[in-house]
PDB file of N, CA and C in Angstrom:
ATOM      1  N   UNK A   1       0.831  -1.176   0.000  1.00  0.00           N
ATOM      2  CA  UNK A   1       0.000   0.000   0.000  1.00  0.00           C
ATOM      3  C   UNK A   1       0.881   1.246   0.000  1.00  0.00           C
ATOM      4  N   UNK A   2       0.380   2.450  -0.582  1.00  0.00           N
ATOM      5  CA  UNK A   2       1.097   3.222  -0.780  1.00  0.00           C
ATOM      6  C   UNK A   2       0.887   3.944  -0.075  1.00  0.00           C
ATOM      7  N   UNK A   3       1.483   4.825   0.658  1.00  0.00           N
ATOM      8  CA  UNK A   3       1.079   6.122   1.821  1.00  0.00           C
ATOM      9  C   UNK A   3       1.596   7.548   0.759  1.00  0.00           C
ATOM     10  N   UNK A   4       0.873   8.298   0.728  1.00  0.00           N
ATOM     11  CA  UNK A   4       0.832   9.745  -0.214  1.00  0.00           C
ATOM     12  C   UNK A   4       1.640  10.757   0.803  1.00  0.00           C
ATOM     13  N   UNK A   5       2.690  11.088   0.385  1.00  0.00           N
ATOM     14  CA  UNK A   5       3.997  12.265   1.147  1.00  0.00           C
ATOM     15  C   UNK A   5       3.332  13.450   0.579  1.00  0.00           C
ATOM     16  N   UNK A   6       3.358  14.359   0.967  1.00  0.00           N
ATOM     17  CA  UNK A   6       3.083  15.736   0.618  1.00  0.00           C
ATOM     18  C   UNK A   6       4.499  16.420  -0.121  1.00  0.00           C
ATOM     19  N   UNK A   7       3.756  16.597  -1.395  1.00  0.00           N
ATOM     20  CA  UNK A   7       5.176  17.465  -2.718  1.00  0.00           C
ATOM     21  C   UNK A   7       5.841  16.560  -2.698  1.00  0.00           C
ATOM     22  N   UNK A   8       5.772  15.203  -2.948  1.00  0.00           N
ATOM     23  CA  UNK A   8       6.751  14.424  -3.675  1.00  0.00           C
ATOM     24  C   UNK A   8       6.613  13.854  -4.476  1.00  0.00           C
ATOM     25  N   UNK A   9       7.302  13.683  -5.470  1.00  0.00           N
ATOM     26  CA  UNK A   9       7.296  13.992  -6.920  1.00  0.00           C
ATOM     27  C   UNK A   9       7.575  11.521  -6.755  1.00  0.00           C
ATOM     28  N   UNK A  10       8.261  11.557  -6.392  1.00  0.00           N
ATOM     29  CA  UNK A  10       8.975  10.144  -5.971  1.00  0.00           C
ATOM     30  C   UNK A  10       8.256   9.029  -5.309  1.00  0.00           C
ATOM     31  N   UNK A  11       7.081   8.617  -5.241  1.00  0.00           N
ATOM     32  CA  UNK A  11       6.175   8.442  -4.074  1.00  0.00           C
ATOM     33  C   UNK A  11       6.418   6.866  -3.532  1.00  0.00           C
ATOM     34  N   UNK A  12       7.460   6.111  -4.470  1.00  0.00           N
ATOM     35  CA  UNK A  12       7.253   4.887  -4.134  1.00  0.00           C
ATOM     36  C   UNK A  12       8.808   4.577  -4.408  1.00  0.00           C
ATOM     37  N   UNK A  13       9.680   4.208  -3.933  1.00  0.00           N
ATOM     38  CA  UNK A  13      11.175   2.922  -4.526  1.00  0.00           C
ATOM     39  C   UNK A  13      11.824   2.207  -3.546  1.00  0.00           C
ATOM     40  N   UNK A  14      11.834   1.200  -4.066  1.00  0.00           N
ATOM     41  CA  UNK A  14      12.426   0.032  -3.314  1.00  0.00           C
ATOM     42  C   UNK A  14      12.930  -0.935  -3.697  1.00  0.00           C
ATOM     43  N   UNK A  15      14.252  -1.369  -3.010  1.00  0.00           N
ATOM     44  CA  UNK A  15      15.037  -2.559  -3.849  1.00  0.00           C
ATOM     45  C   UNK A  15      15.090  -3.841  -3.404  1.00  0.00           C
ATOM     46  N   UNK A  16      15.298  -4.454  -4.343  1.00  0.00           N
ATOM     47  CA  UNK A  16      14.644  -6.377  -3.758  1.00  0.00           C
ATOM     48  C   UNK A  16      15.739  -6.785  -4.800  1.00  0.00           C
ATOM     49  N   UNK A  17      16.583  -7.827  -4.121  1.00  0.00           N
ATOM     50  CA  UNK A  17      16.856  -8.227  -3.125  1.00  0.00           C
ATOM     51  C   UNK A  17      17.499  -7.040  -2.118  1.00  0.00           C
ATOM     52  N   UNK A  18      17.444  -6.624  -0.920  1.00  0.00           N
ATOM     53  CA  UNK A  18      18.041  -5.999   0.113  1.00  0.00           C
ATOM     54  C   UNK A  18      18.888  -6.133   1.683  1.00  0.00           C
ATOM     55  N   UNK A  19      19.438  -7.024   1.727  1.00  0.00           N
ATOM     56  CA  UNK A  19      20.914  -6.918   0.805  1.00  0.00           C
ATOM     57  C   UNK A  19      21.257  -7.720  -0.097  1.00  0.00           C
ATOM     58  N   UNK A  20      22.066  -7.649  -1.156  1.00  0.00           N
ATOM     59  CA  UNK A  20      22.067  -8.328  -2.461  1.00  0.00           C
ATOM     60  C   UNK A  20      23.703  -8.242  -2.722  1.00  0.00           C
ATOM     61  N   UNK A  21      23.913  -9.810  -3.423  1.00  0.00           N
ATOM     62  CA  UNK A  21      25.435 -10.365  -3.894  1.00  0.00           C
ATOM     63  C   UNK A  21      25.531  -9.972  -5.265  1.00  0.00           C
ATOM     64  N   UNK A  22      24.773  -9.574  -6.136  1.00  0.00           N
ATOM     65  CA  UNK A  22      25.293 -10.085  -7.617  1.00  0.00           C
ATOM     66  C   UNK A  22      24.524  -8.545  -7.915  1.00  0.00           C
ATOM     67  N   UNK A  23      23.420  -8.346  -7.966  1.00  0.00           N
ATOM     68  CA  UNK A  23      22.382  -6.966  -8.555  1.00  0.00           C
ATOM     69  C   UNK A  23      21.617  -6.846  -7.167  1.00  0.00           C
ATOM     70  N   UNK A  24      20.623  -5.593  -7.407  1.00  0.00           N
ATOM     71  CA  UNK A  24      19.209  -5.414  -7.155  1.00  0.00           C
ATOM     72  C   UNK A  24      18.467  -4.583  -7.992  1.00  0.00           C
ATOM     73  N   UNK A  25      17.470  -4.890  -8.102  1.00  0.00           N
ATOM     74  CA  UNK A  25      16.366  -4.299  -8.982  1.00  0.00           C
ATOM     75  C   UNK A  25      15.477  -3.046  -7.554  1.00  0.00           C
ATOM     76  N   UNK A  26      15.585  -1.734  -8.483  1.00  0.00           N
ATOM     77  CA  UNK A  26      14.911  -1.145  -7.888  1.00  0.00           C
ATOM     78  C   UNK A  26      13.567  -0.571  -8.493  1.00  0.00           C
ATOM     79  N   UNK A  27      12.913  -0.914  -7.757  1.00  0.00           N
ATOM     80  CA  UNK A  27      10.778  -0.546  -8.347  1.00  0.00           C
ATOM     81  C   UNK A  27      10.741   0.948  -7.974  1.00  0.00           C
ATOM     82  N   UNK A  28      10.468   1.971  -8.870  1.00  0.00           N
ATOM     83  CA  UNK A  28       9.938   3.142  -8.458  1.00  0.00           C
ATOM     84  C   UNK A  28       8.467   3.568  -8.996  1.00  0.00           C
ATOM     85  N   UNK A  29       7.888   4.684  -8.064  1.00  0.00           N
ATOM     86  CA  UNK A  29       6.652   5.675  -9.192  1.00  0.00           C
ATOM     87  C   UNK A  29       7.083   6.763  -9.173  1.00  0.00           C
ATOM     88  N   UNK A  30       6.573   7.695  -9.936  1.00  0.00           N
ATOM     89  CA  UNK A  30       6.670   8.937 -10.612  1.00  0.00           C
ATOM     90  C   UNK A  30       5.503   9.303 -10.365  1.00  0.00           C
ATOM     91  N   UNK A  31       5.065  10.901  -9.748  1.00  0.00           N
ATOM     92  CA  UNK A  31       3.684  11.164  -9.476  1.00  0.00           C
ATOM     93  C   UNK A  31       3.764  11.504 -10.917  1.00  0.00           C
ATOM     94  N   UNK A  32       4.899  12.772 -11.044  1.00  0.00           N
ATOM     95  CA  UNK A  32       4.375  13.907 -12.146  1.00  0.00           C
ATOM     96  C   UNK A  32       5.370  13.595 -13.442  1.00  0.00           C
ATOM     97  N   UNK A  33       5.275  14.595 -14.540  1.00  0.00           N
ATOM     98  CA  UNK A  33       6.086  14.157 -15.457  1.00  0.00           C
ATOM     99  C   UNK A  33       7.090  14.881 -15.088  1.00  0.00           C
ATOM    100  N   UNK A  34       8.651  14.265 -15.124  1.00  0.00           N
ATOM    101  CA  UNK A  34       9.334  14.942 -14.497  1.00  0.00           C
ATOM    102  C   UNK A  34      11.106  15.110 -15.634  1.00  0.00           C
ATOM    103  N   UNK A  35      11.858  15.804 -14.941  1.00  0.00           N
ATOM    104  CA  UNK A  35      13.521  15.261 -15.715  1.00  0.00           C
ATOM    105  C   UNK A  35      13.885  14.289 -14.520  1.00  0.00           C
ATOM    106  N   UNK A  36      14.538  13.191 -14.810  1.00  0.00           N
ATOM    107  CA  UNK A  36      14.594  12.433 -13.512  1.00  0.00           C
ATOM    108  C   UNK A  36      16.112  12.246 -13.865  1.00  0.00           C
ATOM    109  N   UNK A  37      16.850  12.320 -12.673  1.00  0.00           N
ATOM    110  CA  UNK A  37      17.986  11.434 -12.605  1.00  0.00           C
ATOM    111  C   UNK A  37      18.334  10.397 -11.532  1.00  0.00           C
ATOM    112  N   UNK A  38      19.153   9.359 -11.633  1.00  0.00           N
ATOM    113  CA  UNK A  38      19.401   8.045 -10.801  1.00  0.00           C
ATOM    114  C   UNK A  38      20.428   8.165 -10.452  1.00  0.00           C
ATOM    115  N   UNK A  39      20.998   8.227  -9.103  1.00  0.00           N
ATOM    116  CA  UNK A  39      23.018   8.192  -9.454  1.00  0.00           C
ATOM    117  C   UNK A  39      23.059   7.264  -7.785  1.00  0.00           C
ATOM    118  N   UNK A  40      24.436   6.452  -7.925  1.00  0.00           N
ATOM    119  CA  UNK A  40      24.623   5.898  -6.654  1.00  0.00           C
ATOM    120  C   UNK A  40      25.874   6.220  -6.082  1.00  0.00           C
ATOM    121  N   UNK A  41      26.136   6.705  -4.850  1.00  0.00           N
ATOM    122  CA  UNK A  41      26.929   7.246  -4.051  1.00  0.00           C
ATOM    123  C   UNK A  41      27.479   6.277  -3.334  1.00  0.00           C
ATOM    124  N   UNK A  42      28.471   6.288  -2.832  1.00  0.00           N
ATOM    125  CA  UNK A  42      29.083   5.246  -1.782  1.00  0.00           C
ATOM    126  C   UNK A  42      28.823   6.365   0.101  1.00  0.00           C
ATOM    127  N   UNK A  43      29.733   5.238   0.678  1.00  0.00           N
ATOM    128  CA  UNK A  43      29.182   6.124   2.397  1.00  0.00           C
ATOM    129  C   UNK A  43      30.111   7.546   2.229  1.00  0.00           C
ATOM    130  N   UNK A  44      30.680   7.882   1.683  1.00  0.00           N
ATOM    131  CA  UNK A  44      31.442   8.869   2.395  1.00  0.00           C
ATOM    132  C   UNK A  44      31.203  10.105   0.891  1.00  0.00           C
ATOM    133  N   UNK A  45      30.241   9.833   0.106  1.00  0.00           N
ATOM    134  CA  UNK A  45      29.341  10.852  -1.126  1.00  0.00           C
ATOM    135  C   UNK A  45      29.796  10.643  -2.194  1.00  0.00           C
ATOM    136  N   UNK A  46      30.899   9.926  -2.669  1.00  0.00           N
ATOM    137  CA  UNK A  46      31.269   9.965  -3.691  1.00  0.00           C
ATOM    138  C   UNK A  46      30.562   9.315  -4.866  1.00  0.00           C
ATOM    139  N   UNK A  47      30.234   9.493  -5.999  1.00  0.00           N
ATOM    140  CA  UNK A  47      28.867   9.323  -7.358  1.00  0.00           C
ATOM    141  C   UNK A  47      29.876   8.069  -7.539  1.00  0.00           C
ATOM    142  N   UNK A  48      29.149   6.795  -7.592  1.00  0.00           N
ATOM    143  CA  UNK A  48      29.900   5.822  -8.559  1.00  0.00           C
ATOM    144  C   UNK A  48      29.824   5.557  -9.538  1.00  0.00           C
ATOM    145  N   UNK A  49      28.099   5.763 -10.021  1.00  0.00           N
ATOM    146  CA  UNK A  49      27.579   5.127 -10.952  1.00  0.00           C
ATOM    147  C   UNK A  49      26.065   6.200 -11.421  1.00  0.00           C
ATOM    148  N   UNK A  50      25.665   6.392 -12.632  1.00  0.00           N
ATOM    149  CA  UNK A  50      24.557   6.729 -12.750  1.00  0.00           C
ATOM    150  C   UNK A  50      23.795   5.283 -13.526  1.00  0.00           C
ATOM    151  N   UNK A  51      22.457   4.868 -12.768  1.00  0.00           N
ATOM    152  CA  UNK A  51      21.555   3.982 -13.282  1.00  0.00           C
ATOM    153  C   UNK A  51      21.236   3.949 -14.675  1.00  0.00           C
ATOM    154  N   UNK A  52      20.993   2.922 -15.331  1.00  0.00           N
ATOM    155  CA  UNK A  52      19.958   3.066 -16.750  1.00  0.00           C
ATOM    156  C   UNK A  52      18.491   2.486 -16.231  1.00  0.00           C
ATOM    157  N   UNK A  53      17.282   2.777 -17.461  1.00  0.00           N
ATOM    158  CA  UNK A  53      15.635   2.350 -16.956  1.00  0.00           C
ATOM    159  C   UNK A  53      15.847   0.804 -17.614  1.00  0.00           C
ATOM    160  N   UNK A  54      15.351   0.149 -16.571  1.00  0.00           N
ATOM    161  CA  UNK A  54      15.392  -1.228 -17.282  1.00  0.00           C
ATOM    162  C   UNK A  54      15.172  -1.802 -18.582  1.00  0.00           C
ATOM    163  N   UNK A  55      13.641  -1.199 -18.766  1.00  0.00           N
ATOM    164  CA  UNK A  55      13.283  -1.901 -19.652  1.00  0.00           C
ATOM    165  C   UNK A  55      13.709  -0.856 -21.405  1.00  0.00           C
ATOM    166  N   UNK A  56      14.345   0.125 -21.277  1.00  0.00           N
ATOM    167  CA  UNK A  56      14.577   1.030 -22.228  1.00  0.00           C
ATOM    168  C   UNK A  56      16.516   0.763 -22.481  1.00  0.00           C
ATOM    169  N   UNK A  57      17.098   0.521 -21.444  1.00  0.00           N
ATOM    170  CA  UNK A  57      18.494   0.969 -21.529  1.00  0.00           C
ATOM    171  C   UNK A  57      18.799   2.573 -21.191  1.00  0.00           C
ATOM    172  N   UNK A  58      18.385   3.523 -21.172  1.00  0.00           N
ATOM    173  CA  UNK A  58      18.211   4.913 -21.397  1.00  0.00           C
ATOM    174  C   UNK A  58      19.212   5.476 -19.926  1.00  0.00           C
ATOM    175  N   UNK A  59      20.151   5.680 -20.262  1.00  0.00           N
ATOM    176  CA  UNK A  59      20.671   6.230 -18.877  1.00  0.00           C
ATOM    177  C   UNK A  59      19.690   7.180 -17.942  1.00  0.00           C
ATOM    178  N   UNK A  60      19.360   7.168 -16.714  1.00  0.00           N
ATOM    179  CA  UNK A  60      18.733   8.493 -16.003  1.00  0.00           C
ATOM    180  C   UNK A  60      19.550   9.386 -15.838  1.00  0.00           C
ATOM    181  N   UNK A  61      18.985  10.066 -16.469  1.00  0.00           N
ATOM    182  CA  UNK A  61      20.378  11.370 -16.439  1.00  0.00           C
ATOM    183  C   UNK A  61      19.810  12.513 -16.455  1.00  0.00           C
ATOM    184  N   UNK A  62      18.768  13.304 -16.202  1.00  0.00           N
ATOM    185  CA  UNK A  62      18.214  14.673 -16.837  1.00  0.00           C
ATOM    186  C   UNK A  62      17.208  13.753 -17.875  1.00  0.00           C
ATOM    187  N   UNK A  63      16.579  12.575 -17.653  1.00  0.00           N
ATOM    188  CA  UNK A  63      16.035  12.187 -18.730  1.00  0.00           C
ATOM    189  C   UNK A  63      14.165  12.170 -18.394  1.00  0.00           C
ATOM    190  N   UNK A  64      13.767  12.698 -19.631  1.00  0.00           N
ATOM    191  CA  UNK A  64      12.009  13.191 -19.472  1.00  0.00           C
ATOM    192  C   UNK A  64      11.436  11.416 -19.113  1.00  0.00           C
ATOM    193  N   UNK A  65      10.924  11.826 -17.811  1.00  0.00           N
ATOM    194  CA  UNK A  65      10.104  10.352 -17.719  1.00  0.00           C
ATOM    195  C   UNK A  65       8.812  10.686 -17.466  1.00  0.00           C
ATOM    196  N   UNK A  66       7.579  10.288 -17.697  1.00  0.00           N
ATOM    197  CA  UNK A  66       6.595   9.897 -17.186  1.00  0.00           C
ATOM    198  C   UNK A  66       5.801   9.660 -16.109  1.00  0.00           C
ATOM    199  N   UNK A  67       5.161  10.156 -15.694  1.00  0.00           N
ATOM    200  CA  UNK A  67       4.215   9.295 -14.823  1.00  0.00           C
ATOM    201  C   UNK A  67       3.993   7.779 -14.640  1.00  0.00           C
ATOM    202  N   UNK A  68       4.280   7.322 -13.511  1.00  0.00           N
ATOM    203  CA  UNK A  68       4.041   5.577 -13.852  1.00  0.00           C
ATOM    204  C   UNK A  68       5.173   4.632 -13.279  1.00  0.00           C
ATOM    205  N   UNK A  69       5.170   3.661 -13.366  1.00  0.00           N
ATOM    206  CA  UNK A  69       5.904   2.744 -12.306  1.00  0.00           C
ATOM    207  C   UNK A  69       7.263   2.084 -13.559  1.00  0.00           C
ATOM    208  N   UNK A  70       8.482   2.326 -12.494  1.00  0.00           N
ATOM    209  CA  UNK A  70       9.732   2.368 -13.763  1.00  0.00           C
ATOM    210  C   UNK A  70      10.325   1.007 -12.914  1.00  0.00           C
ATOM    211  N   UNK A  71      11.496   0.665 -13.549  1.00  0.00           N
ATOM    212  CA  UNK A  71      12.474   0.174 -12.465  1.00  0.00           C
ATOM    213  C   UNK A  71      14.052  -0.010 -13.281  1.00  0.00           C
ATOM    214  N   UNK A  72      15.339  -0.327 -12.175  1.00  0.00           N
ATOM    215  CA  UNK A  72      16.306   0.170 -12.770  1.00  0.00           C
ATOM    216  C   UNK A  72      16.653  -1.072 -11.639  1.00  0.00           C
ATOM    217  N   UNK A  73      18.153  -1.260 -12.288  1.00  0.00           N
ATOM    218  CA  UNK A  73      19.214  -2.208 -11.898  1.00  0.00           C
ATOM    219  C   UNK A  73      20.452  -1.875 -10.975  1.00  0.00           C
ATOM    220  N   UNK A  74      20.999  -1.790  -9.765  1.00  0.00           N
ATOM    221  CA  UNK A  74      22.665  -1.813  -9.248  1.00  0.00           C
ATOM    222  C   UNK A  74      22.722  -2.808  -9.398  1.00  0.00           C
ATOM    223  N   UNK A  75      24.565  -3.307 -10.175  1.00  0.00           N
ATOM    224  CA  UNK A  75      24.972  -4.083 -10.275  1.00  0.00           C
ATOM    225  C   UNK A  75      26.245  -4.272  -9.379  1.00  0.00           C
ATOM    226  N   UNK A  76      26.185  -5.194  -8.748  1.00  0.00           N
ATOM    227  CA  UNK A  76      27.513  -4.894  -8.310  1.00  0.00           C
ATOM    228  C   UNK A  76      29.295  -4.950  -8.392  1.00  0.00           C
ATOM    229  N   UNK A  77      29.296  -5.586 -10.031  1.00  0.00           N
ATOM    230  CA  UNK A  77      30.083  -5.535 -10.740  1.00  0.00           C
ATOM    231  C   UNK A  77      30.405  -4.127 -11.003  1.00  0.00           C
ATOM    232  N   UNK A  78      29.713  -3.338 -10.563  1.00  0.00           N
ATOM    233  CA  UNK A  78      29.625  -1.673 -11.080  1.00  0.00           C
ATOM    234  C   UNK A  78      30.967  -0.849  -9.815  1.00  0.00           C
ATOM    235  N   UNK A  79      30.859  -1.780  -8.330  1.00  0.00           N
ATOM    236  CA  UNK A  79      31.507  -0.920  -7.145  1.00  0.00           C
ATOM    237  C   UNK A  79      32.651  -2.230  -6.843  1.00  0.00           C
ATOM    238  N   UNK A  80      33.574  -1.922  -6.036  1.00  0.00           N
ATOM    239  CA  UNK A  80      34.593  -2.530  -5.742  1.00  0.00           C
ATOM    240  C   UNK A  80      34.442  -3.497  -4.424  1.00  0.00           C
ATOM    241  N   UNK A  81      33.914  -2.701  -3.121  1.00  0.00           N
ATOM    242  CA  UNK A  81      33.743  -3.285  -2.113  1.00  0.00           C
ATOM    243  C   UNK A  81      32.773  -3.278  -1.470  1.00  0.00           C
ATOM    244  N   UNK A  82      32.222  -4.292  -0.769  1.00  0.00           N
ATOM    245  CA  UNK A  82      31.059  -4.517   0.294  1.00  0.00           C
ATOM    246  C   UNK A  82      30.617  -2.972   1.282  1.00  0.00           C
ATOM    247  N   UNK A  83      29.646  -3.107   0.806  1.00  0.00           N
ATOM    248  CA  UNK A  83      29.267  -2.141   2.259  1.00  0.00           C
ATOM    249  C   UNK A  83      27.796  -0.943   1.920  1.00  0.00           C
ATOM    250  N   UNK A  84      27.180  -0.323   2.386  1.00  0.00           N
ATOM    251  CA  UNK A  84      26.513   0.720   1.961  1.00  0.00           C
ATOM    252  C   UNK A  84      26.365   1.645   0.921  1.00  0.00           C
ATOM    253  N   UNK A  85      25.008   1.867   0.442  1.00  0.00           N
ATOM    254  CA  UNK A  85      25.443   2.948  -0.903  1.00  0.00           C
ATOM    255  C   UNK A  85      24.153   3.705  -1.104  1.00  0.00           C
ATOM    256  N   UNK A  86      23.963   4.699  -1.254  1.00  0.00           N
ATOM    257  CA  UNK A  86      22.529   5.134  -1.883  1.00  0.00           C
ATOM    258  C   UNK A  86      22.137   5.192  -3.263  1.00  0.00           C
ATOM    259  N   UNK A  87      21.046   5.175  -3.458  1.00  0.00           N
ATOM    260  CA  UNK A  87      20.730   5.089  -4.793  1.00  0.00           C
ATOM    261  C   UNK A  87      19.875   6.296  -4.511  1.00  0.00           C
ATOM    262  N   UNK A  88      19.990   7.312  -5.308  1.00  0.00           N
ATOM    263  CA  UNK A  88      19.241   8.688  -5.034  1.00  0.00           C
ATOM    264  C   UNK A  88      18.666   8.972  -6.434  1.00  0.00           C
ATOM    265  N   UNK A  89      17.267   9.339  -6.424  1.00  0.00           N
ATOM    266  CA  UNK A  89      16.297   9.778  -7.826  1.00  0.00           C
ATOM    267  C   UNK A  89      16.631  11.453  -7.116  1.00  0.00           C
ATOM    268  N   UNK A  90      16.155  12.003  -8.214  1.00  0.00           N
ATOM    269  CA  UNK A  90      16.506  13.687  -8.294  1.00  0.00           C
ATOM    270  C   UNK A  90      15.246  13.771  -9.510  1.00  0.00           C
ATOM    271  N   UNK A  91      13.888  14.853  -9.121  1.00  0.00           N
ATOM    272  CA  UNK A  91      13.177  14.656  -9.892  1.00  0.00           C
ATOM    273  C   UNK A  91      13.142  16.485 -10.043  1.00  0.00           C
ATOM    274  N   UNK A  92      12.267  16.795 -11.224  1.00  0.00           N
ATOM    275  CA  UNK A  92      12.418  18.415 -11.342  1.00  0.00           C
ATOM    276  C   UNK A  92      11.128  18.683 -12.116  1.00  0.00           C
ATOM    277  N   UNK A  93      10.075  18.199 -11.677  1.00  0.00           N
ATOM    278  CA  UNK A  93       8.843  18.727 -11.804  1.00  0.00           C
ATOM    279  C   UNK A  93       8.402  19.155 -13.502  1.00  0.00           C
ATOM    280  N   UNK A  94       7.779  19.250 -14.553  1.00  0.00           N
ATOM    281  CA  UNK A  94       7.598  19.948 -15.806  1.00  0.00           C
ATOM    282  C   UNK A  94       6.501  20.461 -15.587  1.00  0.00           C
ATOM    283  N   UNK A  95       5.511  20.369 -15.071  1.00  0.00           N
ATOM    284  CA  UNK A  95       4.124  20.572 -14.992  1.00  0.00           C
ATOM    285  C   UNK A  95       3.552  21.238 -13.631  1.00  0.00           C
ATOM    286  N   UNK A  96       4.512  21.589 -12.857  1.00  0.00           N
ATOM    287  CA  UNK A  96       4.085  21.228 -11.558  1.00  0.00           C
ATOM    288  C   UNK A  96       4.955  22.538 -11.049  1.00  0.00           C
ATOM    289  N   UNK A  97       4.603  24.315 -10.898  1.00  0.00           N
ATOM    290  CA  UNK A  97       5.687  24.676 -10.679  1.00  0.00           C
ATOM    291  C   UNK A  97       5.515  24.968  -9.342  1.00  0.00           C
ATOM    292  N   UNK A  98       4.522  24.639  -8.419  1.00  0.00           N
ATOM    293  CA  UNK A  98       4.510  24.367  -6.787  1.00  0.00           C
ATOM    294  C   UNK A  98       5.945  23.357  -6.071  1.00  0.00           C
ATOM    295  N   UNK A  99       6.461  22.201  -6.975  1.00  0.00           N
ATOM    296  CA  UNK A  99       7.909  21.723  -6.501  1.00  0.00           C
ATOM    297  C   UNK A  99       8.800  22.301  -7.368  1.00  0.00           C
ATOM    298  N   UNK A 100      10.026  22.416  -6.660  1.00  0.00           N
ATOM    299  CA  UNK A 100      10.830  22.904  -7.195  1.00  0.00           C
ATOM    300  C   UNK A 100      11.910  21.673  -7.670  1.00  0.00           C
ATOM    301  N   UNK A 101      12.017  20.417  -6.596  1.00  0.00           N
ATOM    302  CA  UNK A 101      13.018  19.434  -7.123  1.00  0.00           C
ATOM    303  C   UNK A 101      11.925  18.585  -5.597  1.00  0.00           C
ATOM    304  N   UNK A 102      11.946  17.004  -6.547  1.00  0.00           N
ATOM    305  CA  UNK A 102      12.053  16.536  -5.347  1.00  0.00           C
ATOM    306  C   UNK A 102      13.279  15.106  -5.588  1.00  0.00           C
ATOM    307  N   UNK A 103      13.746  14.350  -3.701  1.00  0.00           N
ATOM    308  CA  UNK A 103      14.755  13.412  -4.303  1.00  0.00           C
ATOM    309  C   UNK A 103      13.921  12.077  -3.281  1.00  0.00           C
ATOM    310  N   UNK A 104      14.579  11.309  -3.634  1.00  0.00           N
ATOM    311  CA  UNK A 104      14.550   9.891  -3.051  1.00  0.00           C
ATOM    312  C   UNK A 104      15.396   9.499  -2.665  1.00  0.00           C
ATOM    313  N   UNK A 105      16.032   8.690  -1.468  1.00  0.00           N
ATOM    314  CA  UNK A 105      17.021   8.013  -1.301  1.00  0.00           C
ATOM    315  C   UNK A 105      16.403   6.714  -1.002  1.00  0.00           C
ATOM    316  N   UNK A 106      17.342   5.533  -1.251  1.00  0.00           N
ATOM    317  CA  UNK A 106      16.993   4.338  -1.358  1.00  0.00           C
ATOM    318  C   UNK A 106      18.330   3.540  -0.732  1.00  0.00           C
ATOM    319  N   UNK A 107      18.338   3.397   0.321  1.00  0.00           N
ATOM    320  CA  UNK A 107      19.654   2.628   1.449  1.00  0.00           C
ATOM    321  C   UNK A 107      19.925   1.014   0.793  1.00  0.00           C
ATOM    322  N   UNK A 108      20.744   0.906   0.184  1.00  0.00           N
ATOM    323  CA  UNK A 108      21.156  -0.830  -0.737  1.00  0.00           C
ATOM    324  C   UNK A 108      22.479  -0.819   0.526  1.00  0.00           C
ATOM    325  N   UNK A 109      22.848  -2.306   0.748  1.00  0.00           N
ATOM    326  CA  UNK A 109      23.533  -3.186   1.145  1.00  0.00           C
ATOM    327  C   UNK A 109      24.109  -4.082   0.494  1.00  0.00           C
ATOM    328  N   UNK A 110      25.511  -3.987  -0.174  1.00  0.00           N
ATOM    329  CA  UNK A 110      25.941  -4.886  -0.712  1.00  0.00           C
ATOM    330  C   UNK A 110      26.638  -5.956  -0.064  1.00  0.00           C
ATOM    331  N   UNK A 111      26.892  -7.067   0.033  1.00  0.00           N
ATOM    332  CA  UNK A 111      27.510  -8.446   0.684  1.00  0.00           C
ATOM    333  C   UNK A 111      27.803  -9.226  -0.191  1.00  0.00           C
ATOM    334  N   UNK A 112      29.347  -8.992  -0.414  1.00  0.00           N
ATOM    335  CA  UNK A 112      30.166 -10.160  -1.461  1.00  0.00           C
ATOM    336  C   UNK A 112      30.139 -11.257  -0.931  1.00  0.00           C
ATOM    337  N   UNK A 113      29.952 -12.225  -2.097  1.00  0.00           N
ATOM    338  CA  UNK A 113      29.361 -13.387  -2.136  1.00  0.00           C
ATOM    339  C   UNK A 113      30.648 -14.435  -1.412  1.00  0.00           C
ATOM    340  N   UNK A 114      30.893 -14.784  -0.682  1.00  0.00           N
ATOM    341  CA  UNK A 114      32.580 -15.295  -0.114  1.00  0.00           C
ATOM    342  C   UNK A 114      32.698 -16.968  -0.877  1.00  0.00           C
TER     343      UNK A 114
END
């Protein structure tokens, strides 16, 4: 079930498996039509990686998405070592000039496979 946040553009993401050896797939929604970007940070901020949309290939980057339920891949062939990372959406409203940006963070756990 979904619980409705007030001005957020992001209303739903979550990654399965959590914590995960090999990938995780992350499920998002989109209220509004927005520029969206995906990027994943390690603990101490540094960008490792920007996401692509699954089913398109399309890097998230500043890219026009839709309204509607997306989902995207961390791989972990992508980072070096075990440990914490965020996966952060960055959305920027087209239609909507009451938000100005909204973001998501999404807490992944990686655990190499021993």
């Amino acid at each position: 079930r979904l619980v409705p946040v007030p001005n957020a553009v992001i209303e739903f993401a979550q990654a399965d498996p959590n914590p995960f050896e090999s990938q995780t797939k992350i499920r998002y929604f989109v209220r509004d039509d927005v520029r969206l970007s995906c990027y994943v940070f390690d603990r101490v901020g540094k960008r490792i990686t920007t996401l692509s949309d699954l089913s398109t290939g399309e890097i998230i980057e500043n890219r026009i998405t839709k309204r509607g339920w997306y989902e995207t891949v961390f791989k972990a062939s992508e980072i070096t070592s075990q440990g914490s990372y965020d996966v952060v959406f960055i959305a920027y409203p087209i239609n909507d000039p009451g938000v100005e940006l909204s973001r998501a963070i999404v807490k992944v756990q990686y655990v190499r496979n021993k």
